[in-house]
N, C-alpha and C. Protein backbone atom coordinates (compact mmCIF):
# COMPACT_ATOMS: atom_id res chain seq x y z
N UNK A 1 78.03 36.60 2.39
CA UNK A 1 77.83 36.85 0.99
C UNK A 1 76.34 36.74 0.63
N UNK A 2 75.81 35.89 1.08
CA UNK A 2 74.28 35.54 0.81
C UNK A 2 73.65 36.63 1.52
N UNK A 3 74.05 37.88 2.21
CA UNK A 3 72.84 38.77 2.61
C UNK A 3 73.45 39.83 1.82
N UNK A 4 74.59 39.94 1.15
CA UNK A 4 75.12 40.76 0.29
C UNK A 4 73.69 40.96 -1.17
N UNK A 5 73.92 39.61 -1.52
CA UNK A 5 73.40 39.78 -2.62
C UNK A 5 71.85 38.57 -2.52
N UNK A 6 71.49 39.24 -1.20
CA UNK A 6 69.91 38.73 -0.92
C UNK A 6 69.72 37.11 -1.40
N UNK A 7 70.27 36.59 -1.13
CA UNK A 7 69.78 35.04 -1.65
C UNK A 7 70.00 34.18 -0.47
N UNK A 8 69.12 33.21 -0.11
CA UNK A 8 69.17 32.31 0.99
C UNK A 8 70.24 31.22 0.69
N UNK A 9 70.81 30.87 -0.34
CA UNK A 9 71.94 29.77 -0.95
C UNK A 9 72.85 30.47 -2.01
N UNK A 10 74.18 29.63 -1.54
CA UNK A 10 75.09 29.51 -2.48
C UNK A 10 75.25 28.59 -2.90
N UNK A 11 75.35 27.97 -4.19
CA UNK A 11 76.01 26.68 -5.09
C UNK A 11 77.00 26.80 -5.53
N UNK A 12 78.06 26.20 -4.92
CA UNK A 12 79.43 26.41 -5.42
C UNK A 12 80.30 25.15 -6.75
N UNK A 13 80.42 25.06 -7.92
CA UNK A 13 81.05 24.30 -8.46
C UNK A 13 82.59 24.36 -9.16
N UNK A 14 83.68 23.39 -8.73
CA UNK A 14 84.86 23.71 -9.04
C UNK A 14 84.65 22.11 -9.72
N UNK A 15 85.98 22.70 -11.17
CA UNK A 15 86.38 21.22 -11.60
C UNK A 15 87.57 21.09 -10.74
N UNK A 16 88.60 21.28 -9.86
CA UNK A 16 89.68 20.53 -8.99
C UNK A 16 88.61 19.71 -8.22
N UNK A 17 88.49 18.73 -7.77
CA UNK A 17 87.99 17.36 -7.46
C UNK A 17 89.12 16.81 -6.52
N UNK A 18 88.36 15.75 -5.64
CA UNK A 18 89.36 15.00 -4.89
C UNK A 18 89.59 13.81 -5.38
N UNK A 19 88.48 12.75 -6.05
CA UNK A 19 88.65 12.08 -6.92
C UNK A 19 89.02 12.10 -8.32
N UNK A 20 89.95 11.36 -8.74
CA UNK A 20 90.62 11.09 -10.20
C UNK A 20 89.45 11.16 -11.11
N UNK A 21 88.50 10.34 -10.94
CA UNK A 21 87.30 10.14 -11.95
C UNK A 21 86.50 11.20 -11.94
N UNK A 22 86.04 12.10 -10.85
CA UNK A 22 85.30 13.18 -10.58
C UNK A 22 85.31 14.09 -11.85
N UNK A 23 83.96 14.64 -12.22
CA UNK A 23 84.61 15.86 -13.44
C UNK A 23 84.77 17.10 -12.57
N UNK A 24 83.85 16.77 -11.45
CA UNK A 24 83.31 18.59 -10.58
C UNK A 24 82.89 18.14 -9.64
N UNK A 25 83.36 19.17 -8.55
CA UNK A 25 83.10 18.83 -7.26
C UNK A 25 81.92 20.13 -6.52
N UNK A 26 81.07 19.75 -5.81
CA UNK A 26 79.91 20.52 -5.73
C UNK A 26 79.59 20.33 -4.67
N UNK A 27 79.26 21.84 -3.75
CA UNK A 27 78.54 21.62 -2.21
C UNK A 27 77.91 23.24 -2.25
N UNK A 28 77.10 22.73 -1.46
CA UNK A 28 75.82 24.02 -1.43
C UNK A 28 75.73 24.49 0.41
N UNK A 29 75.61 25.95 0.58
CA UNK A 29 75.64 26.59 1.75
C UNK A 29 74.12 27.00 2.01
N UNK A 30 73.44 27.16 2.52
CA UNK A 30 72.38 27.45 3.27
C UNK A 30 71.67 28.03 4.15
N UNK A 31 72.73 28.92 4.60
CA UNK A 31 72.72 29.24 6.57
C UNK A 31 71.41 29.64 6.91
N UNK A 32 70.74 30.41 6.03
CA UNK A 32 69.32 30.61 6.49
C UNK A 32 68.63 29.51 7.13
N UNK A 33 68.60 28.45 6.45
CA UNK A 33 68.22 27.15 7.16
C UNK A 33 68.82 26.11 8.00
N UNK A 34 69.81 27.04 8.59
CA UNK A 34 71.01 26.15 9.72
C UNK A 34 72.03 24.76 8.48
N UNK A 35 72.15 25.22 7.16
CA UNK A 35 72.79 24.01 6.49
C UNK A 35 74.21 24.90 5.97
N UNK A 36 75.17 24.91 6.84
CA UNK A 36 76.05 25.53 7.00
C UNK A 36 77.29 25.38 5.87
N UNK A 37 77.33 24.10 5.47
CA UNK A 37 77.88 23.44 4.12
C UNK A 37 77.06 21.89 3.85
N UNK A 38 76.73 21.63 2.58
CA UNK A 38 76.23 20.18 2.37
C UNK A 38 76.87 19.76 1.15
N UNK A 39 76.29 18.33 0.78
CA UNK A 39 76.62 17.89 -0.09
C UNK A 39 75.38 18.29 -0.93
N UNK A 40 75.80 18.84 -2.45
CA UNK A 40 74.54 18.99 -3.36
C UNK A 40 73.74 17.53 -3.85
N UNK A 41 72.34 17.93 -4.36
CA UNK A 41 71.52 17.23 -4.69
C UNK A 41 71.20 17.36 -6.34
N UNK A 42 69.97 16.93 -6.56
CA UNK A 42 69.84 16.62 -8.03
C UNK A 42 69.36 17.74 -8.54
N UNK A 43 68.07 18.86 -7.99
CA UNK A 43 67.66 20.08 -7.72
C UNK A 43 68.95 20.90 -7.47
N UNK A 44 69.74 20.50 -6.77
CA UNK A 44 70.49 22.22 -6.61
C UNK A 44 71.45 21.81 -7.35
N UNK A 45 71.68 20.88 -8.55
CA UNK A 45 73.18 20.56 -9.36
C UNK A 45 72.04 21.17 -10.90
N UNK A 46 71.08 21.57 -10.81
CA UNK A 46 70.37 21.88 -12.23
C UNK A 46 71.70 22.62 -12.53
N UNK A 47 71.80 23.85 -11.86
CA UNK A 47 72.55 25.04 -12.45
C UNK A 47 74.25 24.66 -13.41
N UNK A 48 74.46 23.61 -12.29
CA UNK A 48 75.90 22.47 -13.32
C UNK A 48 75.22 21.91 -14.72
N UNK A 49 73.89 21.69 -14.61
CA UNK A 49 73.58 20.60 -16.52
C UNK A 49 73.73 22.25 -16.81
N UNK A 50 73.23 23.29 -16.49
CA UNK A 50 73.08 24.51 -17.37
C UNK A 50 74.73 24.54 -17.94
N UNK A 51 75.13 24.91 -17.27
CA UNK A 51 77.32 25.39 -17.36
C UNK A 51 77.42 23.95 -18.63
N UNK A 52 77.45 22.85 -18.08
CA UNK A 52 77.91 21.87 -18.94
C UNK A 52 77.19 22.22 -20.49
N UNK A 53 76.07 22.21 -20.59
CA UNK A 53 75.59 22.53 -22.07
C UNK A 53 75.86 23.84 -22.46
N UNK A 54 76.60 24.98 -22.29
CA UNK A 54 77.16 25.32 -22.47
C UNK A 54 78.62 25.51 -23.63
């Protein structure tokens, strides 16, 4: 998908969660840089404060 639409990352956010308390569950893909799935950070969750203020 990422050479589809030229971008080195995907940020993926769903509200189904594995935790009860969780609002959204969030992991970021990378492959350009061998990061095949991760856990997101504070930088790649900007795009979640965007959706939430909303």
């Amino acid at each position: 998908m990422n050479s589809i639409i030229s971008t080195g990352l995907t940020h993926i956010v769903s509200r189904e969660t594995l935790e009860p308390d969780s609002d959204f569950s969030c992991r970021i893909f990378v492959p350009i840089v061998g990061i095949d799935e991760g856990s997101t950070t504070e930088t790649s969750n900007g795009s979640l404060l965007c959706y939430m203020k909303i």
